[in-house]
PDB file of N, CA and C in Angstrom:
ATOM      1  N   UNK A   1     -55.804 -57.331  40.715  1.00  0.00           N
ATOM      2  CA  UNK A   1     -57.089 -56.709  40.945  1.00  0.00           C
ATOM      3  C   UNK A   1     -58.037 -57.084  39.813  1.00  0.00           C
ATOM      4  N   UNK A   2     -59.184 -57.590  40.392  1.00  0.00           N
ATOM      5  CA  UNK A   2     -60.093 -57.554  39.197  1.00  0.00           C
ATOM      6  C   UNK A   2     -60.886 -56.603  39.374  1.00  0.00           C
ATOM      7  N   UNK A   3     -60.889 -55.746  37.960  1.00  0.00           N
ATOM      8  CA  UNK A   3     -62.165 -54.461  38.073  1.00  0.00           C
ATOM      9  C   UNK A   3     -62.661 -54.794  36.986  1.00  0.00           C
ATOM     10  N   UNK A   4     -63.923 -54.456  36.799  1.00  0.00           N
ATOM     11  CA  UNK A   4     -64.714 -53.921  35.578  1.00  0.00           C
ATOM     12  C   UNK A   4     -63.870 -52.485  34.422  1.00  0.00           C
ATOM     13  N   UNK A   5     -64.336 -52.700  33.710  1.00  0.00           N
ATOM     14  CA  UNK A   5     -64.128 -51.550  32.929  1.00  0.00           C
ATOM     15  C   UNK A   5     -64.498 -50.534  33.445  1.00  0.00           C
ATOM     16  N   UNK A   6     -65.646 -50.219  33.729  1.00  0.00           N
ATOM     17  CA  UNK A   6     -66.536 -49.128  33.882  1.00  0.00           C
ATOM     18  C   UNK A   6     -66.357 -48.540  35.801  1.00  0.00           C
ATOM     19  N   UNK A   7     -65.329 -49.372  36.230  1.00  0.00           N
ATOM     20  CA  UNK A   7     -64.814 -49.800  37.531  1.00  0.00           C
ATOM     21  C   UNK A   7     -63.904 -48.677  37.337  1.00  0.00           C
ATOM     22  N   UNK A   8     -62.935 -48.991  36.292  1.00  0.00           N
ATOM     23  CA  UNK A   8     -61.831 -48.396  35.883  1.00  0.00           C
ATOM     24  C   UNK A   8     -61.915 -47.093  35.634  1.00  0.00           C
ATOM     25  N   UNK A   9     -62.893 -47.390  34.622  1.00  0.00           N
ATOM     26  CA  UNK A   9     -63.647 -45.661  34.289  1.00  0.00           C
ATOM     27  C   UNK A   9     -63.537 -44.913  35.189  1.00  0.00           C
ATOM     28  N   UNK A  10     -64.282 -45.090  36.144  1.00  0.00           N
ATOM     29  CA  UNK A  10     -64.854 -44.281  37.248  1.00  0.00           C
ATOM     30  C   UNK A  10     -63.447 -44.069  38.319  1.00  0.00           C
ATOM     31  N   UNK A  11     -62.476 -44.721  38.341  1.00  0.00           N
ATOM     32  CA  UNK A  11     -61.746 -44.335  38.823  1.00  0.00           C
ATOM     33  C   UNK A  11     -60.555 -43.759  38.198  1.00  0.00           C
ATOM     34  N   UNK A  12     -60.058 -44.044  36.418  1.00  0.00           N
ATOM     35  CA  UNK A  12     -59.802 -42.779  36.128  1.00  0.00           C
ATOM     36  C   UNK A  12     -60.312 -41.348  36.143  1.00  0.00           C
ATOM     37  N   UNK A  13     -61.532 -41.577  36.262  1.00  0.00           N
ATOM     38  CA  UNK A  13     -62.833 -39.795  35.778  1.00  0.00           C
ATOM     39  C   UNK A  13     -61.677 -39.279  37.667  1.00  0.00           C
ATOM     40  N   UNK A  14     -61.756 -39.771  38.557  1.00  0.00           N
ATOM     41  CA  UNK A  14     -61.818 -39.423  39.825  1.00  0.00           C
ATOM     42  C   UNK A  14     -60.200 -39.107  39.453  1.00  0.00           C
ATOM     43  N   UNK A  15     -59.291 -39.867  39.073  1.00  0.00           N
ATOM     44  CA  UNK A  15     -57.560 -39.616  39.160  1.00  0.00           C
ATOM     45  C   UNK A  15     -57.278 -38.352  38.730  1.00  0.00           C
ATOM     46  N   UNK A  16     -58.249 -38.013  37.338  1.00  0.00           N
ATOM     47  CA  UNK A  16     -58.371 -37.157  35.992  1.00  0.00           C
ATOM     48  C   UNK A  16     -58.427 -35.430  36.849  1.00  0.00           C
ATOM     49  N   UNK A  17     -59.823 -35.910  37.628  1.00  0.00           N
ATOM     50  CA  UNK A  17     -60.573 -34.825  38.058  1.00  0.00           C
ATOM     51  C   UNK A  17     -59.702 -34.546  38.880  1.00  0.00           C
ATOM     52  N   UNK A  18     -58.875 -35.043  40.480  1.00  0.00           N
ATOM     53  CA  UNK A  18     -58.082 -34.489  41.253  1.00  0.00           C
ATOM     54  C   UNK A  18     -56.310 -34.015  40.397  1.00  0.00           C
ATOM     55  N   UNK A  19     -56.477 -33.966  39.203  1.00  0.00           N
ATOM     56  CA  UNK A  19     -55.695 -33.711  38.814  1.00  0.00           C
ATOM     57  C   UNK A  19     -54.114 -34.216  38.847  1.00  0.00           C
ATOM     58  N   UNK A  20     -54.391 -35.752  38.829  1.00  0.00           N
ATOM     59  CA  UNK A  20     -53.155 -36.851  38.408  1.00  0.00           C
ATOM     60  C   UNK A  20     -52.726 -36.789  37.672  1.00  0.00           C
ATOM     61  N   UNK A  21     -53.711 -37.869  36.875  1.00  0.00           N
ATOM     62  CA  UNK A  21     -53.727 -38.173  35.254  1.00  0.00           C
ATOM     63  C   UNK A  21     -54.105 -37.531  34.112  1.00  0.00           C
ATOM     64  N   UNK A  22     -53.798 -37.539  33.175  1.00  0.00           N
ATOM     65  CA  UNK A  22     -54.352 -36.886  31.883  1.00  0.00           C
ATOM     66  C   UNK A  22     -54.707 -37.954  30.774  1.00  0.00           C
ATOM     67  N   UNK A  23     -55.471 -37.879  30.286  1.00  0.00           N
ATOM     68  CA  UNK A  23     -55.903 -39.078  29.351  1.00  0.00           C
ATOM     69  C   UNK A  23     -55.884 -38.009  27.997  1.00  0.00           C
ATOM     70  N   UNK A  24     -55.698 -38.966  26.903  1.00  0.00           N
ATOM     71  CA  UNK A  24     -56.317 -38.484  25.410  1.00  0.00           C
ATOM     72  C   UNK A  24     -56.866 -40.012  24.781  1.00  0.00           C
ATOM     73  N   UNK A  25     -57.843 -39.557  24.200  1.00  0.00           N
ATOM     74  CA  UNK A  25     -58.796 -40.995  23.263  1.00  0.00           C
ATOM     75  C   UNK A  25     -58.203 -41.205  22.352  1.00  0.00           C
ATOM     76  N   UNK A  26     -58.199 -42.180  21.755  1.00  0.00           N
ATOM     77  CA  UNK A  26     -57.704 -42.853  20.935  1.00  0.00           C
ATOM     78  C   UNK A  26     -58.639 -44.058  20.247  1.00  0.00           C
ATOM     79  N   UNK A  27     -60.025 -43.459  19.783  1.00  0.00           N
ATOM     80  CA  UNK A  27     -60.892 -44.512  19.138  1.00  0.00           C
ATOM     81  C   UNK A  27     -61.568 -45.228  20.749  1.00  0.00           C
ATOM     82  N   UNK A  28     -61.620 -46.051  20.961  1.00  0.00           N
ATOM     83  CA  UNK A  28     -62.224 -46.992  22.234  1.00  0.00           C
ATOM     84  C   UNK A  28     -61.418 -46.991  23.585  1.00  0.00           C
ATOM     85  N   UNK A  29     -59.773 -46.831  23.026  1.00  0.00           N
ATOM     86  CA  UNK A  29     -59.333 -46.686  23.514  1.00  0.00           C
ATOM     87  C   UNK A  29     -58.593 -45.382  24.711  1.00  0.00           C
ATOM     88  N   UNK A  30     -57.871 -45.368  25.508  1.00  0.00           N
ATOM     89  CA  UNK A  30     -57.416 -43.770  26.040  1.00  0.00           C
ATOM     90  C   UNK A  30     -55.853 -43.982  26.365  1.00  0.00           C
ATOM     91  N   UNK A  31     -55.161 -43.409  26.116  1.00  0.00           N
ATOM     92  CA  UNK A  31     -53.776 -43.392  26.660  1.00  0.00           C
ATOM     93  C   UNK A  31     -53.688 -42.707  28.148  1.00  0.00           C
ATOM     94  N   UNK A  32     -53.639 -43.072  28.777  1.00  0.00           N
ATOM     95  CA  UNK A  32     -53.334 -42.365  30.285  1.00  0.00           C
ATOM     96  C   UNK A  32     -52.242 -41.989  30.748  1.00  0.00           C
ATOM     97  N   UNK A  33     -51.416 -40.675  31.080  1.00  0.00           N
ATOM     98  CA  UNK A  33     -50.189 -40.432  31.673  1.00  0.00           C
ATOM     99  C   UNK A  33     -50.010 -39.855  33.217  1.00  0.00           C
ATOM    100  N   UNK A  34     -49.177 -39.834  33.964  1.00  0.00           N
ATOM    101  CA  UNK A  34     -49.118 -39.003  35.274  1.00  0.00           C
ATOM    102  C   UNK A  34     -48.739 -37.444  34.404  1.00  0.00           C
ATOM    103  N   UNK A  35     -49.640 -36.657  35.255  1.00  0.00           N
ATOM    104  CA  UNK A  35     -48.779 -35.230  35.235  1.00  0.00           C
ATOM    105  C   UNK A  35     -48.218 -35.374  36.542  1.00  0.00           C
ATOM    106  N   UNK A  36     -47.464 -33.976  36.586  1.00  0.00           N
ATOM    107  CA  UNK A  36     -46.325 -33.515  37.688  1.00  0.00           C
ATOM    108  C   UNK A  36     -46.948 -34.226  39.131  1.00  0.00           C
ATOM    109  N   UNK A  37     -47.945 -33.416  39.121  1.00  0.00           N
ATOM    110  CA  UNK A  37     -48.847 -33.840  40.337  1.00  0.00           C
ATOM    111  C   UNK A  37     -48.853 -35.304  40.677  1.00  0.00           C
ATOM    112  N   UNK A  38     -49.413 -35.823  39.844  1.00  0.00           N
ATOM    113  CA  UNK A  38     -49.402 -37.571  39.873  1.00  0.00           C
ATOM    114  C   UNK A  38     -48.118 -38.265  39.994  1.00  0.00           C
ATOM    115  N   UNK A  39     -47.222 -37.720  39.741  1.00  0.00           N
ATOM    116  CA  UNK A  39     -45.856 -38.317  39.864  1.00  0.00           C
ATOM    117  C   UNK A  39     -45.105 -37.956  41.021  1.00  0.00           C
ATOM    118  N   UNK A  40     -45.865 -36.689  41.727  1.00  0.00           N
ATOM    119  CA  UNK A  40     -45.095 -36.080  43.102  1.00  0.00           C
ATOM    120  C   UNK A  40     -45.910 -37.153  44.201  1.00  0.00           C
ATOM    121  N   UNK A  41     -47.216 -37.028  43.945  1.00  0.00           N
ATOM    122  CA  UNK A  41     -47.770 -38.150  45.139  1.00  0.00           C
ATOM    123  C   UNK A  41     -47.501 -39.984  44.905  1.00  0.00           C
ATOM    124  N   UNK A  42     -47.310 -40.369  44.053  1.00  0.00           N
ATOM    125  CA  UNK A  42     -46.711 -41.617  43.393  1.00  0.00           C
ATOM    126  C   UNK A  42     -45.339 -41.281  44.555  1.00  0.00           C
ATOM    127  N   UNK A  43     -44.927 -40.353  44.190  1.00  0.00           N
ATOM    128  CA  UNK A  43     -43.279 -40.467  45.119  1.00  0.00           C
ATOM    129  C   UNK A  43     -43.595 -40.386  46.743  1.00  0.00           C
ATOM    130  N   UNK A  44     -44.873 -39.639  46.813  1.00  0.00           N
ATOM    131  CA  UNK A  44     -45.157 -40.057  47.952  1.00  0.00           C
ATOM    132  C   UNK A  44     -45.609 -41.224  48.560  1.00  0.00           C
ATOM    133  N   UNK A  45     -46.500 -41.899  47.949  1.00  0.00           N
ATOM    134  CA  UNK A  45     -46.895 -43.146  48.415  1.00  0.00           C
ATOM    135  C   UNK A  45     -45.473 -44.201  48.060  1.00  0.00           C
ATOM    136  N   UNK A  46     -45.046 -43.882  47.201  1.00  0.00           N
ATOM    137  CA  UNK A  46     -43.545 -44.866  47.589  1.00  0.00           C
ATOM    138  C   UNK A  46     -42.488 -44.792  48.599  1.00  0.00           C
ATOM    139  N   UNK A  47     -42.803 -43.377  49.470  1.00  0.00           N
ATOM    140  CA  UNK A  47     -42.008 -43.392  50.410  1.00  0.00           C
ATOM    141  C   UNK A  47     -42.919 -43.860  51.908  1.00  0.00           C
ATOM    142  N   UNK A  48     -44.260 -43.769  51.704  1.00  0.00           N
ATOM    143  CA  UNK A  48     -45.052 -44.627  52.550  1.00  0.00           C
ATOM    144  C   UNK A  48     -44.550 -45.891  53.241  1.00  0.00           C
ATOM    145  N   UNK A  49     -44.985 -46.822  51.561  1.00  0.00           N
ATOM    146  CA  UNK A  49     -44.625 -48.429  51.941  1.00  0.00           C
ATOM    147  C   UNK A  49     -43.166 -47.874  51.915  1.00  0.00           C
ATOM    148  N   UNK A  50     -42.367 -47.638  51.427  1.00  0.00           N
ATOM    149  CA  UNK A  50     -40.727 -48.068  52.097  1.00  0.00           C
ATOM    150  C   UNK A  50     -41.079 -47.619  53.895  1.00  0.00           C
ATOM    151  N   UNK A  51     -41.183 -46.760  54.582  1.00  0.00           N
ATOM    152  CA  UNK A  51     -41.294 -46.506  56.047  1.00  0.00           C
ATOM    153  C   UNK A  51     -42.355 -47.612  56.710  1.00  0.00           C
ATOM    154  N   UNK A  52     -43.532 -48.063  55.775  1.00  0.00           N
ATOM    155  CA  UNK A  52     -44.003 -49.264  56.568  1.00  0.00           C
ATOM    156  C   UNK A  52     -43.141 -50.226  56.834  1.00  0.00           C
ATOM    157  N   UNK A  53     -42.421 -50.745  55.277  1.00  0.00           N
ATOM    158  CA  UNK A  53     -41.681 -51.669  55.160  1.00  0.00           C
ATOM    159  C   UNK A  53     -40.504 -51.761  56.468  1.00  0.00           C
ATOM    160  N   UNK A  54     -40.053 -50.656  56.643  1.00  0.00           N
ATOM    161  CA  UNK A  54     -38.564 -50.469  57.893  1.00  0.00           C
ATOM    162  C   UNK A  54     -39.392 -50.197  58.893  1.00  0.00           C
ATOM    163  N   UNK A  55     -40.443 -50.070  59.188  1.00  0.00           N
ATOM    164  CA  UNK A  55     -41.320 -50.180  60.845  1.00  0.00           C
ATOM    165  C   UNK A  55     -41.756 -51.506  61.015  1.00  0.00           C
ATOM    166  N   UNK A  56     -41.978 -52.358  59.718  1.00  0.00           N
ATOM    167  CA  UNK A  56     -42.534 -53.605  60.222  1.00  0.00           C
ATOM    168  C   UNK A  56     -41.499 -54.258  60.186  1.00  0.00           C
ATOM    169  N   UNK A  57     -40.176 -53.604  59.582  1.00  0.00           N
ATOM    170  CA  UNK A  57     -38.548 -55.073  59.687  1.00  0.00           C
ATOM    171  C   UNK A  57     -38.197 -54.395  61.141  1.00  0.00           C
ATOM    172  N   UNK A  58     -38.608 -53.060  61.828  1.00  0.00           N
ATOM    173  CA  UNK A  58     -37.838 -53.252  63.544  1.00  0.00           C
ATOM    174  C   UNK A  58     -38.662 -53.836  64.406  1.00  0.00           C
ATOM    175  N   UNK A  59     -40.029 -54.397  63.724  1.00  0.00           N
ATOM    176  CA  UNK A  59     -41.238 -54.809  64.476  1.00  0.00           C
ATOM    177  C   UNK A  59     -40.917 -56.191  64.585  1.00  0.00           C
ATOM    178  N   UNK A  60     -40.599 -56.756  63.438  1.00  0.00           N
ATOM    179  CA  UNK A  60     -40.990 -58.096  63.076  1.00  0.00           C
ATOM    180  C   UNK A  60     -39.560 -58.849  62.914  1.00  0.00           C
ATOM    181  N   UNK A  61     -38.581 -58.032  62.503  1.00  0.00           N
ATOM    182  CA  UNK A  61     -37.641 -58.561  62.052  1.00  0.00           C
ATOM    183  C   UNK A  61     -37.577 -58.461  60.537  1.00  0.00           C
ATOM    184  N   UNK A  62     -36.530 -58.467  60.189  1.00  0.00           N
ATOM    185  CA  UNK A  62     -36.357 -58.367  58.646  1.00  0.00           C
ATOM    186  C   UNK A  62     -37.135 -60.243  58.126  1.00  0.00           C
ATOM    187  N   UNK A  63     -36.766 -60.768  58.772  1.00  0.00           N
ATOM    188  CA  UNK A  63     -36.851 -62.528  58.173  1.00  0.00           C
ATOM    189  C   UNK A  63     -38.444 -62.587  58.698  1.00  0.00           C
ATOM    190  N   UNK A  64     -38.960 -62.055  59.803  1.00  0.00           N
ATOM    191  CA  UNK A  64     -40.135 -62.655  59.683  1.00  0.00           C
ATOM    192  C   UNK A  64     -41.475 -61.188  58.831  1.00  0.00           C
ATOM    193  N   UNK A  65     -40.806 -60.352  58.321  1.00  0.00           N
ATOM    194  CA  UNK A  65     -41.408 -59.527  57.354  1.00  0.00           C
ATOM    195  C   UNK A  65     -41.455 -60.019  56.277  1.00  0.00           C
ATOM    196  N   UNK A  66     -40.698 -60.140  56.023  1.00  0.00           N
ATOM    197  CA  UNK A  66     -40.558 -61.285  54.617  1.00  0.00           C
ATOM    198  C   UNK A  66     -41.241 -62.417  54.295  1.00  0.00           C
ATOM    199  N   UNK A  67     -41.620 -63.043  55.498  1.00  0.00           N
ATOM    200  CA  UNK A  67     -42.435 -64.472  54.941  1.00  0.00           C
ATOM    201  C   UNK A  67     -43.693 -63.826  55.451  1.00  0.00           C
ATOM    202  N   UNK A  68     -43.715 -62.859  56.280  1.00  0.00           N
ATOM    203  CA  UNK A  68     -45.805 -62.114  56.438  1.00  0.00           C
ATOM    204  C   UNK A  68     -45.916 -61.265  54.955  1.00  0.00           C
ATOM    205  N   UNK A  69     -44.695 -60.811  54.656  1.00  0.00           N
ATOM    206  CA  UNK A  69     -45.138 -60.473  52.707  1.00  0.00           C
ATOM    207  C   UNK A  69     -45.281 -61.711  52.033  1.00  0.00           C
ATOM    208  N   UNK A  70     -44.488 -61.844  52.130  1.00  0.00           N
ATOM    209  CA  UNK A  70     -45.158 -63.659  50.807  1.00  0.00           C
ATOM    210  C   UNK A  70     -46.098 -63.664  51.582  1.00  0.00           C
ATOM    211  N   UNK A  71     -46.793 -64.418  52.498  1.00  0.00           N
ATOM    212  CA  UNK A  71     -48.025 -64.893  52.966  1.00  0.00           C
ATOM    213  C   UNK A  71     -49.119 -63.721  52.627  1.00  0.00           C
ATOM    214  N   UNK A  72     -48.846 -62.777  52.424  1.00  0.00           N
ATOM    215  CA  UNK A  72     -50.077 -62.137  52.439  1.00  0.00           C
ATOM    216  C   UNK A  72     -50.428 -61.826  50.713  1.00  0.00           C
ATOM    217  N   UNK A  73     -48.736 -62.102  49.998  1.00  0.00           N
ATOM    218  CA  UNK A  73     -48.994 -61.979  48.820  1.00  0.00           C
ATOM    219  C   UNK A  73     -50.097 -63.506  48.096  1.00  0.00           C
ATOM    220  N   UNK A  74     -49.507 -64.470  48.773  1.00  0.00           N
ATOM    221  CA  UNK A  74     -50.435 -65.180  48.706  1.00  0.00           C
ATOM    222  C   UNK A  74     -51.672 -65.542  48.852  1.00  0.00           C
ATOM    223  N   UNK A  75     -52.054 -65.325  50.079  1.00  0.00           N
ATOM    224  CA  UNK A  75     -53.203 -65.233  50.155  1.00  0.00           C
ATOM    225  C   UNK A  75     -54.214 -64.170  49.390  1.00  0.00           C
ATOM    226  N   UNK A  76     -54.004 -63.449  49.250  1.00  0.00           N
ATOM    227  CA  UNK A  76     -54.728 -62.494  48.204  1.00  0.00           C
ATOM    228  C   UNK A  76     -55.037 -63.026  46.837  1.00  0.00           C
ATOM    229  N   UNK A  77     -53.331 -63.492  46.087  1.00  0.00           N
ATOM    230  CA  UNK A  77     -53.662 -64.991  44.857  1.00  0.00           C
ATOM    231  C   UNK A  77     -54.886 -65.716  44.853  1.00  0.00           C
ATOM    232  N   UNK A  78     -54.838 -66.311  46.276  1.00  0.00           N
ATOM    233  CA  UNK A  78     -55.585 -67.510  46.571  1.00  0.00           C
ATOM    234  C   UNK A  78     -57.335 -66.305  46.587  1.00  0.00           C
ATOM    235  N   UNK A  79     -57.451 -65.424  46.889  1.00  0.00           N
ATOM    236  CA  UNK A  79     -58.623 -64.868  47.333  1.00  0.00           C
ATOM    237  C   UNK A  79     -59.083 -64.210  46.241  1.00  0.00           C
ATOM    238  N   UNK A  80     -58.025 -64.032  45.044  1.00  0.00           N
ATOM    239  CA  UNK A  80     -58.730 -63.751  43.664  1.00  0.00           C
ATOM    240  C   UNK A  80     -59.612 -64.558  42.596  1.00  0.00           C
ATOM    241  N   UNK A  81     -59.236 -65.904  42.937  1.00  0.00           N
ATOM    242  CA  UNK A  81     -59.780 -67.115  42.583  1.00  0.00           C
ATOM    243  C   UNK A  81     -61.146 -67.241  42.635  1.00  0.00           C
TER     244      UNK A  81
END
């Protein structure tokens, strides 16, 4: 992903505010951590893609899921350029 800083910003202020992340400053810098919260929906969105992942291997097949992930991992490479 390319973001801006101020890209970033704005979408920690938003992680911060729904009550994810917690930041402390550190000079220019900020250390960012998950609280509880942020780490319960993290477990949720990882159980997301795993159920996409096993709907698109009874869709597609395990072998042709696999090369529409590389291909799409690629192409995105190619579209960051």
């Amino acid at each position: 992903m390319h973001l801006a800083p101020s890209t970033v910003t704005r979408l920690a202020d938003k992680l911060e505010l729904k009550g994810y992340i917690k930041r402390k400053s550190n000079g220019r810098n900020s250390n960012i951590s998950a609280t509880e919260k942020g780490i319960k929906i993290h477990e949720e969105i990882q159980k997301c893609w795993n159920d996409l992942y096993l709907a698109l291997n009874r869709k597609l097949g395990k072998n042709k899921n696999d090369v529409f992930t590389k291909e799409l991992f690629s192409i995105s490479r190619i579209l960051e350029q």
